[in-house]
C-alpha atoms as a PDB file:
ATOM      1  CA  UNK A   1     -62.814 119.492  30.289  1.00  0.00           C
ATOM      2  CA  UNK A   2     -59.619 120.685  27.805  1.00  0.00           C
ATOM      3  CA  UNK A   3     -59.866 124.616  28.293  1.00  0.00           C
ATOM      4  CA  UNK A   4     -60.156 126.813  25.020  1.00  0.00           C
ATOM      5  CA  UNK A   5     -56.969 128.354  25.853  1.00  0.00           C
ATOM      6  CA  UNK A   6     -54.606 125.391  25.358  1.00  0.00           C
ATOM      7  CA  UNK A   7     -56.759 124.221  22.190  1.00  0.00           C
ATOM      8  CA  UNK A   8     -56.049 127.560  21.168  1.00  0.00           C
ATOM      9  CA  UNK A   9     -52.285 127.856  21.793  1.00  0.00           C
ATOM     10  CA  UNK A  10     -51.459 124.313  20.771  1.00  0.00           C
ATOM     11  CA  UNK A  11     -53.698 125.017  16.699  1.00  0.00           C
ATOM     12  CA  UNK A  12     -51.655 128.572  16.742  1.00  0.00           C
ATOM     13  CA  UNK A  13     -48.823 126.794  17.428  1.00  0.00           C
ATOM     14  CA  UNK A  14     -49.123 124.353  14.815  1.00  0.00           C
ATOM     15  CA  UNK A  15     -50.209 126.861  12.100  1.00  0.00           C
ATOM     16  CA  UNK A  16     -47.305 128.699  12.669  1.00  0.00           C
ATOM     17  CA  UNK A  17     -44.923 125.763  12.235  1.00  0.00           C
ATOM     18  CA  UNK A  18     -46.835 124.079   8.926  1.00  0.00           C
ATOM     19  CA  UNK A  19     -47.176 127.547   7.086  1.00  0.00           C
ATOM     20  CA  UNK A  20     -43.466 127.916   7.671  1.00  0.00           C
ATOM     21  CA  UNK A  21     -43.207 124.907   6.397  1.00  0.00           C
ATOM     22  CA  UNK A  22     -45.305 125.199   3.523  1.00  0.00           C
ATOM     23  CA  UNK A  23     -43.343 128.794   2.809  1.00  0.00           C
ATOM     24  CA  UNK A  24     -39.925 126.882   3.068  1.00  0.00           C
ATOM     25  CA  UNK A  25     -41.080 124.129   1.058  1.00  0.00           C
ATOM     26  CA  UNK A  26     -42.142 127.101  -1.602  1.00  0.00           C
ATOM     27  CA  UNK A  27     -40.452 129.965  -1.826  1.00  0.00           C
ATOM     28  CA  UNK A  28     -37.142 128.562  -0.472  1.00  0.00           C
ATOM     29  CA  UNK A  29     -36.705 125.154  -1.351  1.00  0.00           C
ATOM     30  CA  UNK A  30     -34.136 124.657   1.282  1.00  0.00           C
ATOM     31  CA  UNK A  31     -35.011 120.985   2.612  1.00  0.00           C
ATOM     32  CA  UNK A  32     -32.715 121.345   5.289  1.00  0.00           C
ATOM     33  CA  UNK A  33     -34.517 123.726   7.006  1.00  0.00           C
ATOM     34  CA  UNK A  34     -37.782 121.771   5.604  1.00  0.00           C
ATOM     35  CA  UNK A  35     -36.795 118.624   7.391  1.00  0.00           C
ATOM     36  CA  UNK A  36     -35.938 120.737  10.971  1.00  0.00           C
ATOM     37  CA  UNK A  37     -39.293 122.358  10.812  1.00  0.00           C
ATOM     38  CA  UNK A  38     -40.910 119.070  10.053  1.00  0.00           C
ATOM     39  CA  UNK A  39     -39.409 117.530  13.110  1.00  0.00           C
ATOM     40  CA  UNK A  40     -40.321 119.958  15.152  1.00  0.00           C
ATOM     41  CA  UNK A  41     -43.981 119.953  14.080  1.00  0.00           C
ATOM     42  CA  UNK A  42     -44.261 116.596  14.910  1.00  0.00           C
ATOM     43  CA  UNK A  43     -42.441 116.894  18.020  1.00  0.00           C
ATOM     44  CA  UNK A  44     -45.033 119.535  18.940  1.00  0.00           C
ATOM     45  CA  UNK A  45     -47.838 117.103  18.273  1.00  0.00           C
ATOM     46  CA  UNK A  46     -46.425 114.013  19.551  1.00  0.00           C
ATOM     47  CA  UNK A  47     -45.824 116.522  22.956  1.00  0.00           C
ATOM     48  CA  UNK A  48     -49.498 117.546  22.761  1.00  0.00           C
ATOM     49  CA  UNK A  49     -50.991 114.228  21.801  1.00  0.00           C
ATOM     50  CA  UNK A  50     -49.258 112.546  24.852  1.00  0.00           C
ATOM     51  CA  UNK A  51     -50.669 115.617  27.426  1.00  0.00           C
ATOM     52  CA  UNK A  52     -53.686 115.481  26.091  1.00  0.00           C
ATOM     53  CA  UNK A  53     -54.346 111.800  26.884  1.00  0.00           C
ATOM     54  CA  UNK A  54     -52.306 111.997  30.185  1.00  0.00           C
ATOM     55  CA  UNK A  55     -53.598 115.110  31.915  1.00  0.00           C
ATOM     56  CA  UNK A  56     -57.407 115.334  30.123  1.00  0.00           C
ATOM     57  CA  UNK A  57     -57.889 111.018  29.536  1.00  0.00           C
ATOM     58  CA  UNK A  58     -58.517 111.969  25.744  1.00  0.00           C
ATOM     59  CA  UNK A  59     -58.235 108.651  24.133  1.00  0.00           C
ATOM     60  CA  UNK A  60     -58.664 109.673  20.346  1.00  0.00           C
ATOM     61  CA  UNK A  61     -55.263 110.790  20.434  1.00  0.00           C
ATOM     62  CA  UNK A  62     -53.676 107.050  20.896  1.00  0.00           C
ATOM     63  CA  UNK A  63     -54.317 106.446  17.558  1.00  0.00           C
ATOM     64  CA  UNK A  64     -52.169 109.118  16.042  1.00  0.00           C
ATOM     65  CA  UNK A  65     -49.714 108.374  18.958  1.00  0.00           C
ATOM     66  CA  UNK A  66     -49.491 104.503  17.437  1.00  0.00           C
ATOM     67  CA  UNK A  67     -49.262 105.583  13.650  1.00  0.00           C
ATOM     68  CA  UNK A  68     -46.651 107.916  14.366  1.00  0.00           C
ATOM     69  CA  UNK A  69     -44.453 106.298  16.588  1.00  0.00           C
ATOM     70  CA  UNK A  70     -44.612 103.287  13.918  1.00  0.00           C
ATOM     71  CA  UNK A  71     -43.697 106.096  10.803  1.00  0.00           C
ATOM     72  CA  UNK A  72     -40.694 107.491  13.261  1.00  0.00           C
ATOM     73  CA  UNK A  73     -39.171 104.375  13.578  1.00  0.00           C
ATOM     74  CA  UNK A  74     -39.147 103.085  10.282  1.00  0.00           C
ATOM     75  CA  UNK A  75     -38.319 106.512   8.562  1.00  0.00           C
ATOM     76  CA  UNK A  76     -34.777 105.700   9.154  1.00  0.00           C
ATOM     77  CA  UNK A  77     -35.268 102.928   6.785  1.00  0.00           C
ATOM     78  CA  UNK A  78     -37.680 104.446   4.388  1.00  0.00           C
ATOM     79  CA  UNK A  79     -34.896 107.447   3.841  1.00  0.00           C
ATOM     80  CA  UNK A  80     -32.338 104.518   3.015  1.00  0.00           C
ATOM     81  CA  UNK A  81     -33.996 103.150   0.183  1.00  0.00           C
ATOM     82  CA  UNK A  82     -36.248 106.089  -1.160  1.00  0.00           C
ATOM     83  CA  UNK A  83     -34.311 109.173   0.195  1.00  0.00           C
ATOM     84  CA  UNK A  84     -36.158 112.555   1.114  1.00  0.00           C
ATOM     85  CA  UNK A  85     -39.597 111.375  -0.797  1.00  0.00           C
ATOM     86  CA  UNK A  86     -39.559 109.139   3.066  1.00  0.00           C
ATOM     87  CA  UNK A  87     -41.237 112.403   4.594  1.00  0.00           C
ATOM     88  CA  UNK A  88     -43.868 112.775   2.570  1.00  0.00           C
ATOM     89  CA  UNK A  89     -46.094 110.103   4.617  1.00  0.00           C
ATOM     90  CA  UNK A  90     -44.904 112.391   8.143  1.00  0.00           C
ATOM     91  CA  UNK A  91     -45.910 115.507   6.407  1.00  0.00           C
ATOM     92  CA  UNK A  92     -49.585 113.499   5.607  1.00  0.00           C
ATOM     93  CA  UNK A  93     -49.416 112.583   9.092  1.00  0.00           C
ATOM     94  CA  UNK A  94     -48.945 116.056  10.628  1.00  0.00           C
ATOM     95  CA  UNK A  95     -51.457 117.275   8.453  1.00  0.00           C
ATOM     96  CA  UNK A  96     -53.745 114.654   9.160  1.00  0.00           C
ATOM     97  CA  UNK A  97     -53.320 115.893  13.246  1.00  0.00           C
ATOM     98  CA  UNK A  98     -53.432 119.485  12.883  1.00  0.00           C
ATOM     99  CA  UNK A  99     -57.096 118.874  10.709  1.00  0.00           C
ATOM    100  CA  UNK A 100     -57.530 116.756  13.782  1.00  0.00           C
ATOM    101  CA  UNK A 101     -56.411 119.645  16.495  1.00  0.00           C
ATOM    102  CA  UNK A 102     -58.727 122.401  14.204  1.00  0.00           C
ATOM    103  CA  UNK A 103     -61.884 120.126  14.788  1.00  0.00           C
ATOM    104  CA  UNK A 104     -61.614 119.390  18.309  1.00  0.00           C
ATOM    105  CA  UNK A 105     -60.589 123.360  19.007  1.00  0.00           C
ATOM    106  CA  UNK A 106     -64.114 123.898  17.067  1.00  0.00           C
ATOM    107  CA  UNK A 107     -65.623 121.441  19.268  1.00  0.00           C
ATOM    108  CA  UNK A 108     -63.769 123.145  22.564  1.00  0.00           C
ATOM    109  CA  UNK A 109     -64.915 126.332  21.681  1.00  0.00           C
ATOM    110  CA  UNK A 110     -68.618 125.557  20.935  1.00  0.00           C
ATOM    111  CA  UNK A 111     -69.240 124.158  24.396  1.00  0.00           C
ATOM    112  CA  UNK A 112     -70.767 126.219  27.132  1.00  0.00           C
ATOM    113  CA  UNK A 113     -68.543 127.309  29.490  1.00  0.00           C
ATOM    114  CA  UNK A 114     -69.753 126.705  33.185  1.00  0.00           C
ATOM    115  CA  UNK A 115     -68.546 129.976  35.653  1.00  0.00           C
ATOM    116  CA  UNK A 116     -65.995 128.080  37.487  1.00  0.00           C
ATOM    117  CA  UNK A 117     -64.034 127.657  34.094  1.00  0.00           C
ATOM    118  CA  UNK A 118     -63.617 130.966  33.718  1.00  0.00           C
ATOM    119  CA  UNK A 119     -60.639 131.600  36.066  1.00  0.00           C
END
């Protein structure tokens, strides 16, 4: 059973990175930064994707793990023929898994606890 804590840390953690992404993207329009940020939200949820089905055998994160591993390696080609418009599919796709994260830390939460998960 995935406890409520890491559910927790990992949707915190990936609010924190998209709104300063969507604040970059916004008030600062520096796509430098953008782009860093962006890697490092999916880096976050390619990190949590792969624990999640290694440690806690949760197999409805293989899919994401296969569509974004296919996006990463052909974003080197995408940015040679249509330039910076090549991230907009990775931003879909890390806003496609943090929707994804926010239900299942719904679902997490909503169970009942048994005592020994307490400590």
């Amino acid at each position: 059973m995935i406890p409520r804590s890491r559910m927790k840390i990992d949707l915190v953690g990936q609010a924190i990175l998209l709104i300063g992404l969507i604040l970059n993207l916004a008030v600062i329009t520096n796509f430098q930064w953008a782009k860093y940020l962006l890697i490092f939200l999916v880096l976050w949820q390619i990190s949590s994707a792969v624990h999640l089905y290694l440690v806690y055998r949760y197999t409805a994160k293989l899919g994401y793990l296969m569509i974004s591993s296919v996006t990463i390696l052909s974003l080197f080609i995408w940015i040679q023929i249509i330039g910076i418009w090549a991230y907009l599919p990775v931003l879909g796709i890390a806003l496609w898994y943090f929707l994804q994260t926010l239900n299942d830390t719904l679902v997490v939460i909503s169970r009942p606890r048994y005592f020994w998960d307490l400590f």
